[in-house]
N, C-alpha and C. Protein backbone atom coordinates (compact mmCIF):
# COMPACT_ATOMS: atom_id res chain seq x y z
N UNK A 1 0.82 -1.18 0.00
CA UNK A 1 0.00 0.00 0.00
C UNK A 1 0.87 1.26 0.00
N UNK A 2 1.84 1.13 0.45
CA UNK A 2 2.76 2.50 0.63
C UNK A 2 3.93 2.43 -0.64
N UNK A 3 3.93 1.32 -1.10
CA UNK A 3 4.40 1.61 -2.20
C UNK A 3 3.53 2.11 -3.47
N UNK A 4 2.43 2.00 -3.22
CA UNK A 4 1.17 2.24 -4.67
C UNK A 4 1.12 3.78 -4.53
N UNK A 5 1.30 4.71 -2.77
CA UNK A 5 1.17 5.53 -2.43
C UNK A 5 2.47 6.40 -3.15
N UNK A 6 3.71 6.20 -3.09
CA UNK A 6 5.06 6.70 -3.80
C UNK A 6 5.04 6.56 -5.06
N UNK A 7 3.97 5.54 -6.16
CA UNK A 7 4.26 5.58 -7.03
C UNK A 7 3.22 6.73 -8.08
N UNK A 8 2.17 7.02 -7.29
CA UNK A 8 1.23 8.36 -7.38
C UNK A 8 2.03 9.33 -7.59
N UNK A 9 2.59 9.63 -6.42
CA UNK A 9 3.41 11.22 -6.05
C UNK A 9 4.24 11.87 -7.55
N UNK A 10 4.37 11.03 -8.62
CA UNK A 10 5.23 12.01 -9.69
C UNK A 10 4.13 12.34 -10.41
N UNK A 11 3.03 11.41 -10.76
CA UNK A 11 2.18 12.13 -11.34
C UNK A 11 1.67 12.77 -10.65
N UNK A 12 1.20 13.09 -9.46
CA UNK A 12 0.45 14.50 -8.61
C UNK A 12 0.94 15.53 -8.71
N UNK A 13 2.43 15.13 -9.00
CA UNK A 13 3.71 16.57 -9.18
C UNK A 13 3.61 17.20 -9.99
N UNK A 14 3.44 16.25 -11.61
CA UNK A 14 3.28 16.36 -12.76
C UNK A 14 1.82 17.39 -12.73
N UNK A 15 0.74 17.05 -12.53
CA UNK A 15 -0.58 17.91 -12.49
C UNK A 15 -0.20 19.21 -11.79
N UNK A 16 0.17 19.00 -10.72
CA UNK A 16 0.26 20.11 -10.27
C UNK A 16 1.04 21.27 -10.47
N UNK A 17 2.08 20.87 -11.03
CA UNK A 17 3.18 21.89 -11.84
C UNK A 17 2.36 22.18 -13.49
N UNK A 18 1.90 21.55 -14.15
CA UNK A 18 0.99 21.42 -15.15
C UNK A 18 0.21 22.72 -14.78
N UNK A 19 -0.82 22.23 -14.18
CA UNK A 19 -2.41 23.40 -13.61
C UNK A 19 -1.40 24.55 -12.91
N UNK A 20 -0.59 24.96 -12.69
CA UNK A 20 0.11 26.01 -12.52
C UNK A 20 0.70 26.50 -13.54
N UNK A 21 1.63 26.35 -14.40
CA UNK A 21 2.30 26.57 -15.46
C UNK A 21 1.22 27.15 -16.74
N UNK A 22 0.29 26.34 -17.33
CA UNK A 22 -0.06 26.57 -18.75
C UNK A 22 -1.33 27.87 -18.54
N UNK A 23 -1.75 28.27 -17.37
CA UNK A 23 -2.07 29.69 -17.21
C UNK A 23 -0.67 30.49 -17.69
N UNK A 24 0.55 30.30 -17.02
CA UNK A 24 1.12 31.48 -17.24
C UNK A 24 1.75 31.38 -18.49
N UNK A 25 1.80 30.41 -18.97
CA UNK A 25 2.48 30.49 -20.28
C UNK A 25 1.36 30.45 -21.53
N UNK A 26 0.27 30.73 -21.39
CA UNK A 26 -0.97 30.80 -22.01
C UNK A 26 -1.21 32.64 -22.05
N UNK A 27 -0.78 33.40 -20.97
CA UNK A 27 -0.79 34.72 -21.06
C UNK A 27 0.77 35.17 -21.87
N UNK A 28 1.99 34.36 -21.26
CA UNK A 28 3.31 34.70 -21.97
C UNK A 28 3.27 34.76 -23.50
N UNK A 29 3.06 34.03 -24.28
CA UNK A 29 2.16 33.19 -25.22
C UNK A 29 2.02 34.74 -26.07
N UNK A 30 1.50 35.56 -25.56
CA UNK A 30 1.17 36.70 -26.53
C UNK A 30 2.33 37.67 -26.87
N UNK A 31 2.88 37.54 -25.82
CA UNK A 31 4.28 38.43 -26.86
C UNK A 31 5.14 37.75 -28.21
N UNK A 32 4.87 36.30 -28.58
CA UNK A 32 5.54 35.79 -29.42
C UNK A 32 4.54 35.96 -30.63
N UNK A 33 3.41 35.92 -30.03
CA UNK A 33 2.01 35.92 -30.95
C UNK A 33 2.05 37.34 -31.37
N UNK A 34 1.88 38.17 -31.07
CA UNK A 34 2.03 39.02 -31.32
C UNK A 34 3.30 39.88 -32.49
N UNK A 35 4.52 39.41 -31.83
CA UNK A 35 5.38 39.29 -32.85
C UNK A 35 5.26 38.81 -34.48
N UNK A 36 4.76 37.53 -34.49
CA UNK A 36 4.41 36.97 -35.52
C UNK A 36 3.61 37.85 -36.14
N UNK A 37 2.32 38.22 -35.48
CA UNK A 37 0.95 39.67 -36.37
C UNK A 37 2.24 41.04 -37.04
N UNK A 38 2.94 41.51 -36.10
CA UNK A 38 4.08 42.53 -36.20
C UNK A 38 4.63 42.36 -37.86
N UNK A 39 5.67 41.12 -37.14
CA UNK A 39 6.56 41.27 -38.70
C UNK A 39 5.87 40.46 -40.10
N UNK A 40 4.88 39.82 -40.18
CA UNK A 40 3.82 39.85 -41.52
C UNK A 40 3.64 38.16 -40.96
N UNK A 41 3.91 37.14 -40.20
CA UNK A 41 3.99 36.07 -40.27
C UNK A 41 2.34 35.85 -40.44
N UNK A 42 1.83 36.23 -39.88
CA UNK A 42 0.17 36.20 -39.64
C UNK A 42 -0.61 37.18 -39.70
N UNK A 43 -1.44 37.49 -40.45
CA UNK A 43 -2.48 38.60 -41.09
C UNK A 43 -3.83 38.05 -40.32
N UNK A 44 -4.54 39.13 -40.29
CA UNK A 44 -6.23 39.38 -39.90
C UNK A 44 -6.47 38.66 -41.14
N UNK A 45 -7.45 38.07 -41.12
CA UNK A 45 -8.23 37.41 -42.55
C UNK A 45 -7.58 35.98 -42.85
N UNK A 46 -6.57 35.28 -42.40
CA UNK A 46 -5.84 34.30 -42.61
C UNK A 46 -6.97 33.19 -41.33
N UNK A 47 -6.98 31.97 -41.60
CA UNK A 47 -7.48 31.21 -41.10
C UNK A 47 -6.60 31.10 -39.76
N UNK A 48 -5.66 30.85 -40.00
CA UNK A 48 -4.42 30.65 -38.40
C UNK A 48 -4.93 31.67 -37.54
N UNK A 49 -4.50 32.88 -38.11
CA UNK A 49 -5.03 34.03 -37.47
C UNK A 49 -6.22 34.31 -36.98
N UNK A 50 -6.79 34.08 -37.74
CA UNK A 50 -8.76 34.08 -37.08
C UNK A 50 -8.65 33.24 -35.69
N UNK A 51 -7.79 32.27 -36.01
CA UNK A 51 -8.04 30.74 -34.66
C UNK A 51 -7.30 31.20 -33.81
N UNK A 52 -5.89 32.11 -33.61
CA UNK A 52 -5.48 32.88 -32.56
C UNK A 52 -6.17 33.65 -32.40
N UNK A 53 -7.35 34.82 -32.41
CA UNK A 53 -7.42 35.75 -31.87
C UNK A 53 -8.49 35.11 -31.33
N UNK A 54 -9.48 34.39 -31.77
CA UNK A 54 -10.18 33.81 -30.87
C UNK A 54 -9.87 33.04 -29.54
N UNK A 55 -8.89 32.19 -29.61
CA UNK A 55 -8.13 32.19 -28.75
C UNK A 55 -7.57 32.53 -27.32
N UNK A 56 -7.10 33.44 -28.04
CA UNK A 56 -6.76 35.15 -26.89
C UNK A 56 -7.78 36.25 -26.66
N UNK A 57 -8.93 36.00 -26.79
CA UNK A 57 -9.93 36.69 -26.91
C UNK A 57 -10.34 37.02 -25.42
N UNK A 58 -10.15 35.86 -24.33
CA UNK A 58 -10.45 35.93 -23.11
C UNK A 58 -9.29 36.97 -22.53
N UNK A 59 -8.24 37.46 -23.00
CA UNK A 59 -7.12 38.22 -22.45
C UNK A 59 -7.40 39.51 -23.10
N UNK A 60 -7.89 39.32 -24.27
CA UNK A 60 -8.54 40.99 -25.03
C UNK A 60 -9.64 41.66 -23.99
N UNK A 61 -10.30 40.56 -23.65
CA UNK A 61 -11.47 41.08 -22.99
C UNK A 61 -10.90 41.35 -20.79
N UNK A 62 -9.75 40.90 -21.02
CA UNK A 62 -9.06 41.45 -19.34
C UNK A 62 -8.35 42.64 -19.74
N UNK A 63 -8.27 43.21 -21.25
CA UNK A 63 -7.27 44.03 -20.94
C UNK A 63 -8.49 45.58 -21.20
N UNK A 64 -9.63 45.18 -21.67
CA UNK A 64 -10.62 45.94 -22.03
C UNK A 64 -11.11 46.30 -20.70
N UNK A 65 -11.47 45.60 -20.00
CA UNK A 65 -11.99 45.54 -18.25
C UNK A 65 -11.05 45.72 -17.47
N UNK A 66 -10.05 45.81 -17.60
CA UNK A 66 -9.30 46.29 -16.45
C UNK A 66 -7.54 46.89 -16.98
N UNK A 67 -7.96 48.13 -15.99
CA UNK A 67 -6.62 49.13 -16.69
C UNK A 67 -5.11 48.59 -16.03
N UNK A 68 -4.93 47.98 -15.05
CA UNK A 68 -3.45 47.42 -14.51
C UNK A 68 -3.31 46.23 -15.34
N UNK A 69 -4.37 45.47 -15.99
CA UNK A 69 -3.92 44.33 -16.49
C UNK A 69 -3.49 44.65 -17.69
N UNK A 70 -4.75 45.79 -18.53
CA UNK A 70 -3.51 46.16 -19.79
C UNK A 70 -2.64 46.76 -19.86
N UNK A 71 -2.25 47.68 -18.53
CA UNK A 71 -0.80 48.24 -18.44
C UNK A 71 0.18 47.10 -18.60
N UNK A 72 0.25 46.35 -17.97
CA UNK A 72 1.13 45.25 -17.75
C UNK A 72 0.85 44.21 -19.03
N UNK A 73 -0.36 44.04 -19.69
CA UNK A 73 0.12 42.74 -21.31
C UNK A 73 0.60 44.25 -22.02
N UNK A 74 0.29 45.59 -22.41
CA UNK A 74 1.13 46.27 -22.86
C UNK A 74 2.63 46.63 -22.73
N UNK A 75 3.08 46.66 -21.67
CA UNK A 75 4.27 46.64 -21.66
C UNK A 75 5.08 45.32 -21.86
N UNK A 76 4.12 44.26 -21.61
CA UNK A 76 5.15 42.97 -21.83
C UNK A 76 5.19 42.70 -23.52
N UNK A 77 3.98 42.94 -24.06
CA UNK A 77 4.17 42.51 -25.56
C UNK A 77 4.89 43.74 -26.42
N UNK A 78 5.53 45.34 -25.67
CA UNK A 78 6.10 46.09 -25.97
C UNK A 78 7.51 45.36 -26.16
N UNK A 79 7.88 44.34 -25.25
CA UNK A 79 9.30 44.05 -25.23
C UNK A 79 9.52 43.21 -26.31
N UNK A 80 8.25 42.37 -27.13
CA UNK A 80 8.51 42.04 -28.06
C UNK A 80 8.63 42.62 -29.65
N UNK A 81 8.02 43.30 -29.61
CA UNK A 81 7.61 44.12 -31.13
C UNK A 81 8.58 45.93 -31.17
């Protein structure tokens, strides 16, 4: 039983570093994205493009509702472009 118990623990680690992580790299995520719109990689009207902005649509709509959050995705996707 205590061994079935130790052999759990990497995957619990695994989830839990997981469900922490792909929030923040789901917001990071837009300065590269963004880049790509910048230097021509991806256009408005392109199918890829349509499927990113929908996408990021839930972060359009935090930066519309609240002014510290778009201070801060503005200055971070400033460091990219």
């Amino acid at each position: 039983m205590d061994e079935n118990r130790k052999s759990r623990l990497p995957i619990v680690a695994i989830i839990v570093v997981a469900a922490c992580s792909l929030p923040a790299l789901y917001v990071m995520a837009v300065g590269p994205i963004n880049w790509l719109f910048y230097n021509g990689y991806l256009q408005e009207g392109q199918p890829v493009a349509n499927l990113v902005m929908v996408f990021y649509r839930p972060l359009e709509w935090g930066m519309q509702n609240s002014d510290g959050f778009k201070h801060v995705m503005d200055w971070y996707v400033a460091l990219w472009v």
